[in-house]
C-alpha atoms as a PDB file:
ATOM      1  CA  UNK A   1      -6.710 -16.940  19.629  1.00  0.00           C
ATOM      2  CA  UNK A   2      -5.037 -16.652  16.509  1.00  0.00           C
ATOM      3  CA  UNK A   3      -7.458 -13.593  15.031  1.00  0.00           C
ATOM      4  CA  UNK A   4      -4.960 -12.989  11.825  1.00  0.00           C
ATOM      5  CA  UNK A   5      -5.611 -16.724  11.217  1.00  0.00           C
ATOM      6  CA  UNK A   6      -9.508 -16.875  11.420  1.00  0.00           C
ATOM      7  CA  UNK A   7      -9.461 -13.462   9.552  1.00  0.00           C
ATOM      8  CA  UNK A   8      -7.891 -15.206   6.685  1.00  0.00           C
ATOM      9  CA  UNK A   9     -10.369 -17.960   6.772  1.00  0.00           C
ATOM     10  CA  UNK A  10     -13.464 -15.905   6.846  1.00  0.00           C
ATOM     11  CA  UNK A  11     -11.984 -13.914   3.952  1.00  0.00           C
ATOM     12  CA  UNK A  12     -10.906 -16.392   1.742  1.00  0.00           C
ATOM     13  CA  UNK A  13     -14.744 -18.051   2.447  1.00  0.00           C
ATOM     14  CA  UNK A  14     -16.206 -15.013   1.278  1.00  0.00           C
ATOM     15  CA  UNK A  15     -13.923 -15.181  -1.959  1.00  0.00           C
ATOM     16  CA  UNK A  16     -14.885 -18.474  -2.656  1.00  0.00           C
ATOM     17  CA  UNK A  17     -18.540 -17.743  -2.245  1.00  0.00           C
ATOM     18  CA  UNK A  18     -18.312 -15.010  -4.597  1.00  0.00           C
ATOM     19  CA  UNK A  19     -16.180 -17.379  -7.512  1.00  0.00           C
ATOM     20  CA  UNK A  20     -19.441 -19.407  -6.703  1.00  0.00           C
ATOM     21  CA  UNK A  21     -21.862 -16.989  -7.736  1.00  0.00           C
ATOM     22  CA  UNK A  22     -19.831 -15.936 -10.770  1.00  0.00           C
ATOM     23  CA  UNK A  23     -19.113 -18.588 -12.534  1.00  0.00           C
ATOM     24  CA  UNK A  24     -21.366 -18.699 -15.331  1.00  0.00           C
ATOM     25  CA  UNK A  25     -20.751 -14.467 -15.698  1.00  0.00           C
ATOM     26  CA  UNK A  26     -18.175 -13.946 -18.108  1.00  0.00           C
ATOM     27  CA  UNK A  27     -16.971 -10.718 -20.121  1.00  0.00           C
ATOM     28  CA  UNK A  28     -14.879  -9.477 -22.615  1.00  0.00           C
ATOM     29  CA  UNK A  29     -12.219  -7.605 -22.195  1.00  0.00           C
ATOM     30  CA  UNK A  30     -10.464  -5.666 -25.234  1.00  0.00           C
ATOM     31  CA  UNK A  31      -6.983  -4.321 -25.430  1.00  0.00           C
ATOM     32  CA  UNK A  32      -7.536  -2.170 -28.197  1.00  0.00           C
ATOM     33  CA  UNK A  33      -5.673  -4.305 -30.800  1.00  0.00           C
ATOM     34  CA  UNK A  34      -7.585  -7.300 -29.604  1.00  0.00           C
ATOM     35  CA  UNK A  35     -10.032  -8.841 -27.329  1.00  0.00           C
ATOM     36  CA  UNK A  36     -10.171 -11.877 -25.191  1.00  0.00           C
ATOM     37  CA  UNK A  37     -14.099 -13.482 -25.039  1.00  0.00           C
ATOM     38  CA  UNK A  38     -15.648 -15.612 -22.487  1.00  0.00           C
ATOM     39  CA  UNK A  39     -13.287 -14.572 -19.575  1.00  0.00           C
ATOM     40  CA  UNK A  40     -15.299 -15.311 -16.149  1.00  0.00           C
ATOM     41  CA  UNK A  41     -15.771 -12.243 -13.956  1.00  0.00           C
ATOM     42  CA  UNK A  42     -14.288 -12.849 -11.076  1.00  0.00           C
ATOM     43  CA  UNK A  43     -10.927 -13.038 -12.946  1.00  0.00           C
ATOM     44  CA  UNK A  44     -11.835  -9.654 -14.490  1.00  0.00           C
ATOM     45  CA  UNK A  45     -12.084  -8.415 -10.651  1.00  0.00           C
ATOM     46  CA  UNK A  46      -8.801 -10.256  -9.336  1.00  0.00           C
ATOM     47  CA  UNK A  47      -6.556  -9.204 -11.926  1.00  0.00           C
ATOM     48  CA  UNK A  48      -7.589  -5.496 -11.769  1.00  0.00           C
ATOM     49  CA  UNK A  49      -7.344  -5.662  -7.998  1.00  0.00           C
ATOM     50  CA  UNK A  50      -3.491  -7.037  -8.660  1.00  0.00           C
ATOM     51  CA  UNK A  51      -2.565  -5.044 -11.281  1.00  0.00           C
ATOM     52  CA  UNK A  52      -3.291  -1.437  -9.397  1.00  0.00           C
ATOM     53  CA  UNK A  53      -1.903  -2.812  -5.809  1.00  0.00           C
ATOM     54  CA  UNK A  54       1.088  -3.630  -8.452  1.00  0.00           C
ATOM     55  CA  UNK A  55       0.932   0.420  -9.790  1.00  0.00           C
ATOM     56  CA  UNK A  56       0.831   2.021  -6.414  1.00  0.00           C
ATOM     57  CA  UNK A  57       3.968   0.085  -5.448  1.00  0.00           C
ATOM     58  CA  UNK A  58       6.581   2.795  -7.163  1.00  0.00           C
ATOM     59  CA  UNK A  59       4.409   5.493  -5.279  1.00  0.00           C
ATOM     60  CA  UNK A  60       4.951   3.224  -2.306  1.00  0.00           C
ATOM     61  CA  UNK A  61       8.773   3.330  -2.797  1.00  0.00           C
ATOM     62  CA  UNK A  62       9.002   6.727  -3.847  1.00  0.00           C
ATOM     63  CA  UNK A  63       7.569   7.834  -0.793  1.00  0.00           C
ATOM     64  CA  UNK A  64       9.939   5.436   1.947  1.00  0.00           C
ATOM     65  CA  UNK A  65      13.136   6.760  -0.378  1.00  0.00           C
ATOM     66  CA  UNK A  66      11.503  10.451   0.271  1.00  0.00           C
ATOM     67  CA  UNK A  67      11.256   9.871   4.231  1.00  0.00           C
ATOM     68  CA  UNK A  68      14.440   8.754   4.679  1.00  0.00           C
ATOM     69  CA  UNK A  69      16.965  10.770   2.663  1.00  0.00           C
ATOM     70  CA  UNK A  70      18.718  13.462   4.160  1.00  0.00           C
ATOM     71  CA  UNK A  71      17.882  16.894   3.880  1.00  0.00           C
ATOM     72  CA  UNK A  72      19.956  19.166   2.019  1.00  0.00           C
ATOM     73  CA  UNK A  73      20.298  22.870   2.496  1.00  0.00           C
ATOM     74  CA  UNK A  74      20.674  24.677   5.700  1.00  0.00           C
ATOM     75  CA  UNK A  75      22.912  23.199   8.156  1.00  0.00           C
ATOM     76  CA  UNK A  76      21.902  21.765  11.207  1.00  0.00           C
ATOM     77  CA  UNK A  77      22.022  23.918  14.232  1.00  0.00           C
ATOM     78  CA  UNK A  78      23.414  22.390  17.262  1.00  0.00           C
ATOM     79  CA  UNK A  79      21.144  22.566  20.275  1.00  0.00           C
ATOM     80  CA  UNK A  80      22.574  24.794  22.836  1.00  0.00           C
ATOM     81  CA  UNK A  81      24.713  23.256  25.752  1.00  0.00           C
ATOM     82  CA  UNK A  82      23.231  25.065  29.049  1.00  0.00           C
ATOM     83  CA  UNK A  83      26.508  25.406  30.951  1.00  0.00           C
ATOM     84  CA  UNK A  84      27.363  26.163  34.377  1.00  0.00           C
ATOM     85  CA  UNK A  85      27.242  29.997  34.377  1.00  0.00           C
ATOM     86  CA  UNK A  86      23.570  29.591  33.062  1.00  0.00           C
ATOM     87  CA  UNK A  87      21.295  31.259  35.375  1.00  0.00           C
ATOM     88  CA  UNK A  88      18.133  28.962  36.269  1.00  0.00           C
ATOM     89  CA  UNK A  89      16.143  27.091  34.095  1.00  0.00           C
ATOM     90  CA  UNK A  90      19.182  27.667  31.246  1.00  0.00           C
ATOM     91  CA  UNK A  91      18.513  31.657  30.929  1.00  0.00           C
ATOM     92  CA  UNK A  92      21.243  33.745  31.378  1.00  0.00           C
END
């Protein structure tokens, strides 16, 4: 069964129920300079959930660009080639 599918369903049911419930609700929000009046809840909710998924992404970045760049400093050892005058289990 497509789970991902019926996941999405069942969440974006839940959403809808709870723009239901909050419609009449509204807020203001102020900016410091100025304020916006009347704004319905659930949009209050939505667009901070956006805008901080849309902060962590340089944190996101930074950390992939971290993981993959090469490490500078000491030089790589090579691992040691066990040759064939190496006694048993590669001690000498």
């Amino acid at each position: 069964m497509p789970w991902r599918l019926i996941g999405l369903i069942i969440i974006l049911a839940i959403l809808l129920v709870f723009i239901g419930f909050n419609l009449e609700n509204t807020c203001a929000i102020s900016f410091g300079f100025t304020s916006i009046d009347n704004v319905p809840v659930y949009i209050t909710i939505f667009a901070s959930f956006v805008l901080g998924m849309l902060m962590s992404v340089p944190f996101l970045i930074s950390f992939a660009m971290r993981k993959t760049a090469p490490k500078k400093g000491k030089a790589e050892e090579a691992p040691p080639v066990q040759g064939a005058d190496d006694g048993p289990y590669g001690i000498d």
